[in-house]
C-alpha atoms as a PDB file:
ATOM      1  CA  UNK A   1      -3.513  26.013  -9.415  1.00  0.00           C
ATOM      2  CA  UNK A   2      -4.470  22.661  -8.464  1.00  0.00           C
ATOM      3  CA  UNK A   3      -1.142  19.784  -8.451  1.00  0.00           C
ATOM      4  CA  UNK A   4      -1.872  16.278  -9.684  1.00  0.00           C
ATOM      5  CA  UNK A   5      -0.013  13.690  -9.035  1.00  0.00           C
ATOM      6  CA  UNK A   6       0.543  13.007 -12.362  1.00  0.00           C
ATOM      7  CA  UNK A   7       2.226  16.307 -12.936  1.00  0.00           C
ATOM      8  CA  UNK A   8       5.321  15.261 -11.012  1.00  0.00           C
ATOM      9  CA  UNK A   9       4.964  11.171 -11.327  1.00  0.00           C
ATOM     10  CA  UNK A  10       8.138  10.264  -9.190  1.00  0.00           C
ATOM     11  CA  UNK A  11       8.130   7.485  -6.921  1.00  0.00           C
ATOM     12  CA  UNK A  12       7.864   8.883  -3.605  1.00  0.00           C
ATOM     13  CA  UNK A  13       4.837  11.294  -5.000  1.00  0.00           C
ATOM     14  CA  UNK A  14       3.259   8.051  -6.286  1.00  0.00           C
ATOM     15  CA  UNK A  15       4.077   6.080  -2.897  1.00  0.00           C
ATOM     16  CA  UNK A  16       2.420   8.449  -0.613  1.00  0.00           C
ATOM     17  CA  UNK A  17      -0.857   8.090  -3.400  1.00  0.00           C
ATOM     18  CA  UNK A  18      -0.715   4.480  -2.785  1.00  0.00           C
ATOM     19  CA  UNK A  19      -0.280   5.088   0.813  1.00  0.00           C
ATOM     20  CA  UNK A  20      -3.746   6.829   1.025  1.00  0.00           C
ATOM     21  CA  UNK A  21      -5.459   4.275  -1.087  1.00  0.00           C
ATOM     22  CA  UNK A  22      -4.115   1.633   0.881  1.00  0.00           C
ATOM     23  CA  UNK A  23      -5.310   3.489   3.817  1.00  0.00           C
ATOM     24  CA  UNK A  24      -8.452   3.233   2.810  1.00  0.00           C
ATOM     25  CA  UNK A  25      -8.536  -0.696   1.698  1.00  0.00           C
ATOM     26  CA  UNK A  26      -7.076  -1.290   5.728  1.00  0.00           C
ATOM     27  CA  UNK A  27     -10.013   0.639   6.719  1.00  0.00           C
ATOM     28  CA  UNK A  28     -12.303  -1.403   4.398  1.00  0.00           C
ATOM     29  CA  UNK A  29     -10.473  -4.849   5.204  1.00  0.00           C
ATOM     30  CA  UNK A  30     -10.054  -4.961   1.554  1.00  0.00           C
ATOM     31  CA  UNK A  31      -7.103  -5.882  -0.727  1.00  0.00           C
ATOM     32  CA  UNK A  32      -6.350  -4.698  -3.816  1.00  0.00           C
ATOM     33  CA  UNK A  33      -5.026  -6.575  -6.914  1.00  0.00           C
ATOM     34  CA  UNK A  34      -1.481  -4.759  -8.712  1.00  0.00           C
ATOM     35  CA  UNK A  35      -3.429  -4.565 -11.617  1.00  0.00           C
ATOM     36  CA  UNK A  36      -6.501  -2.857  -9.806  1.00  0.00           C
ATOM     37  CA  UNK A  37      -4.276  -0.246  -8.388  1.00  0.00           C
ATOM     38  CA  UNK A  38      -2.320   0.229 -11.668  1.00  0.00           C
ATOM     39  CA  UNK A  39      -5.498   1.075 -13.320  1.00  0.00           C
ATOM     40  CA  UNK A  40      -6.467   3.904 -10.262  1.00  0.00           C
ATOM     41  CA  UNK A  41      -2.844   5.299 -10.974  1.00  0.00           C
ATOM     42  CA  UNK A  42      -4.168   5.334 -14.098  1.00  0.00           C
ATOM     43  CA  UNK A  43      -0.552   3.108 -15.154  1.00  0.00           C
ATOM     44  CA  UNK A  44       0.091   0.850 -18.311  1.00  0.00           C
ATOM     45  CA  UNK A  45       0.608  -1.917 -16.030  1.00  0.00           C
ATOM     46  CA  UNK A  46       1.330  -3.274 -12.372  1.00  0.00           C
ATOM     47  CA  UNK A  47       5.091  -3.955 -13.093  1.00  0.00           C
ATOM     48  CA  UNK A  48       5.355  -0.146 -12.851  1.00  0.00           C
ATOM     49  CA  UNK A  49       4.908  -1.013  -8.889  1.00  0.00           C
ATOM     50  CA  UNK A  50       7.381  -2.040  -7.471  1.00  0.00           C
ATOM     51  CA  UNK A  51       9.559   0.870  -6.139  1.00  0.00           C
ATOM     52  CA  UNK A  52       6.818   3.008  -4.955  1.00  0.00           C
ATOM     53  CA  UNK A  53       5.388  -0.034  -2.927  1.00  0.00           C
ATOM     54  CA  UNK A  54       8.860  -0.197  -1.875  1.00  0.00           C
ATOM     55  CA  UNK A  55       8.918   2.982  -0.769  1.00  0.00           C
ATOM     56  CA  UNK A  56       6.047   1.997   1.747  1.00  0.00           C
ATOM     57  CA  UNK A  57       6.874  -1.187   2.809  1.00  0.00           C
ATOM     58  CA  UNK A  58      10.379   0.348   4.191  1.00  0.00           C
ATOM     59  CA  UNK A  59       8.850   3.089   5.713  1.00  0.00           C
ATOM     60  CA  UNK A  60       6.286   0.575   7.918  1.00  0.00           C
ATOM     61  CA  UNK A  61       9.151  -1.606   8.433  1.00  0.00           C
ATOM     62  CA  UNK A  62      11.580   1.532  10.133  1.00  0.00           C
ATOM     63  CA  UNK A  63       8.652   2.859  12.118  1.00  0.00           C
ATOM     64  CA  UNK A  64       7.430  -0.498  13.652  1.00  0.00           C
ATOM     65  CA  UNK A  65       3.970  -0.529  11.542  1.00  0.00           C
ATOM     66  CA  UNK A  66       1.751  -3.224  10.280  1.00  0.00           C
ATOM     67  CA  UNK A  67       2.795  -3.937   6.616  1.00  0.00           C
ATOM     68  CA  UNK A  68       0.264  -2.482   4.836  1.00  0.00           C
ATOM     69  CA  UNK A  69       1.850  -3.274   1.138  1.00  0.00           C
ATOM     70  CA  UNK A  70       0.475  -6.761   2.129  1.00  0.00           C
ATOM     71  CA  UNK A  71      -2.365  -5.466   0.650  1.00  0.00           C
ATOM     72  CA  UNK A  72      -1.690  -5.253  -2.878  1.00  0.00           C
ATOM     73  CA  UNK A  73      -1.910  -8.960  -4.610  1.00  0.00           C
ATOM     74  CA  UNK A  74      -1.553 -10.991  -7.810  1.00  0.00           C
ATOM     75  CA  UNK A  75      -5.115 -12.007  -9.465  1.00  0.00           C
ATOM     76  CA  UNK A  76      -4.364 -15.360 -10.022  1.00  0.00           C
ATOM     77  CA  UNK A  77      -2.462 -16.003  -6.716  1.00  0.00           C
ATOM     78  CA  UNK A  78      -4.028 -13.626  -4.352  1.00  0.00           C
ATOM     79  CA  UNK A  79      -0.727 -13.074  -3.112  1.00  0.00           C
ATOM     80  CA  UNK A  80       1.401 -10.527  -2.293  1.00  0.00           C
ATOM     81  CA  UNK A  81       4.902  -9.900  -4.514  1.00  0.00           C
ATOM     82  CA  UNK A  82       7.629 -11.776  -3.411  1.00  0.00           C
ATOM     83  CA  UNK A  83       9.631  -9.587  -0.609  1.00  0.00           C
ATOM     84  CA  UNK A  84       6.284  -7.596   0.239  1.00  0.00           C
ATOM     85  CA  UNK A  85       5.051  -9.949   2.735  1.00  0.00           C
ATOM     86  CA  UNK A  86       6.209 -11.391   5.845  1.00  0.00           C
ATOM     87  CA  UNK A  87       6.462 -14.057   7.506  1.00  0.00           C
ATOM     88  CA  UNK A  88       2.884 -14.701   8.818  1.00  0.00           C
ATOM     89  CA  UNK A  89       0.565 -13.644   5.474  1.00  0.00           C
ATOM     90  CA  UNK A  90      -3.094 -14.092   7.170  1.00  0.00           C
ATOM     91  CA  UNK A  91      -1.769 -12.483  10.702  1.00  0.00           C
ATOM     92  CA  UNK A  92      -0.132  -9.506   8.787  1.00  0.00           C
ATOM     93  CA  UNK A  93      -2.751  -8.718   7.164  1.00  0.00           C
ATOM     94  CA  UNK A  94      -5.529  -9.199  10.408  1.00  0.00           C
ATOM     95  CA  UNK A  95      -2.814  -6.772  12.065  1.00  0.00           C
ATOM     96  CA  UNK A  96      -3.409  -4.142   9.128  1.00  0.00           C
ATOM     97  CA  UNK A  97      -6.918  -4.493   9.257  1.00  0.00           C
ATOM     98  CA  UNK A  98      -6.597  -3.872  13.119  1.00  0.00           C
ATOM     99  CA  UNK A  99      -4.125  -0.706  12.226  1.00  0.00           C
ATOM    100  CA  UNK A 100      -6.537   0.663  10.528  1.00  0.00           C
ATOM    101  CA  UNK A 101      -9.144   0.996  13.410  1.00  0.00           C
ATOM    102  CA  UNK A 102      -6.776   1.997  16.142  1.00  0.00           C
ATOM    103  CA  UNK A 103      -3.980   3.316  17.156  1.00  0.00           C
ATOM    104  CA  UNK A 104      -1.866   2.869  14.639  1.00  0.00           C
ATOM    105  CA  UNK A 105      -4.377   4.013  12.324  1.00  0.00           C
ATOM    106  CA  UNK A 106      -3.991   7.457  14.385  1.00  0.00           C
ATOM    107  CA  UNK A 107      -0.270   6.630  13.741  1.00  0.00           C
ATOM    108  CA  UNK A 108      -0.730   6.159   9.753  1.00  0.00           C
ATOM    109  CA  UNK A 109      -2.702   9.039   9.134  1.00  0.00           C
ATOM    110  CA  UNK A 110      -0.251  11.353  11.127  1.00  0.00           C
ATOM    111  CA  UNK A 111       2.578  10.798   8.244  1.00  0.00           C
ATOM    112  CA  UNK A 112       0.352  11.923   5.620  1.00  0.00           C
END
């Protein structure tokens, strides 16, 4: 029988969906807004969120990878949430977009 990830709909199940879709925006130099990627999870809003993005942004952070939750941004602002960005928004971001077409993109797709 085929799993969903909406049969189990913890956070680290819905992190590692997020991970791939981010994945794919990196590959795509695209970002997503929350309320874009609520909608794929098929969620009743982007406040729902926060701990699975959490869930990715410390797992970049402990193994040395670009932050790819930098992705993910407001509509209005085009920002990232507070705490999901660092220091250097534009050069983050180029550095994900980079990831995604090189090594660490080799790196990425190995934790999947």
């Amino acid at each position: 029988m085929v799993r969903k990830f909406s049969d189990e709909p913890n956070h680290p199940l819905r992190a590692l969906q997020i991970w791939q879709i981010l994945i794919g925006a990196a590959h795509n130099r695209q970002i997503i807004t929350y309320g874009m990627l609520a909608d794929i999870l098929s969620y009743h809003g982007a406040g729902t969120l926060a701990q699975p993005l959490g869930h990715i942004m410390y797992y970049c952070q402990q193994n040395e990878l670009p932050p790819l939750t930098i992705l993910v941004v407001n509509q209005d602002t085009g920002l990232p949430g507070e705490g999901l960005t660092g220091a250097e928004l534009n050069a983050d971001r180029e550095s994900v977009f980079l990831s995604a077409l090189g090594s660490d993109h080799a790196k990425w797709l190995k934790t999947c």
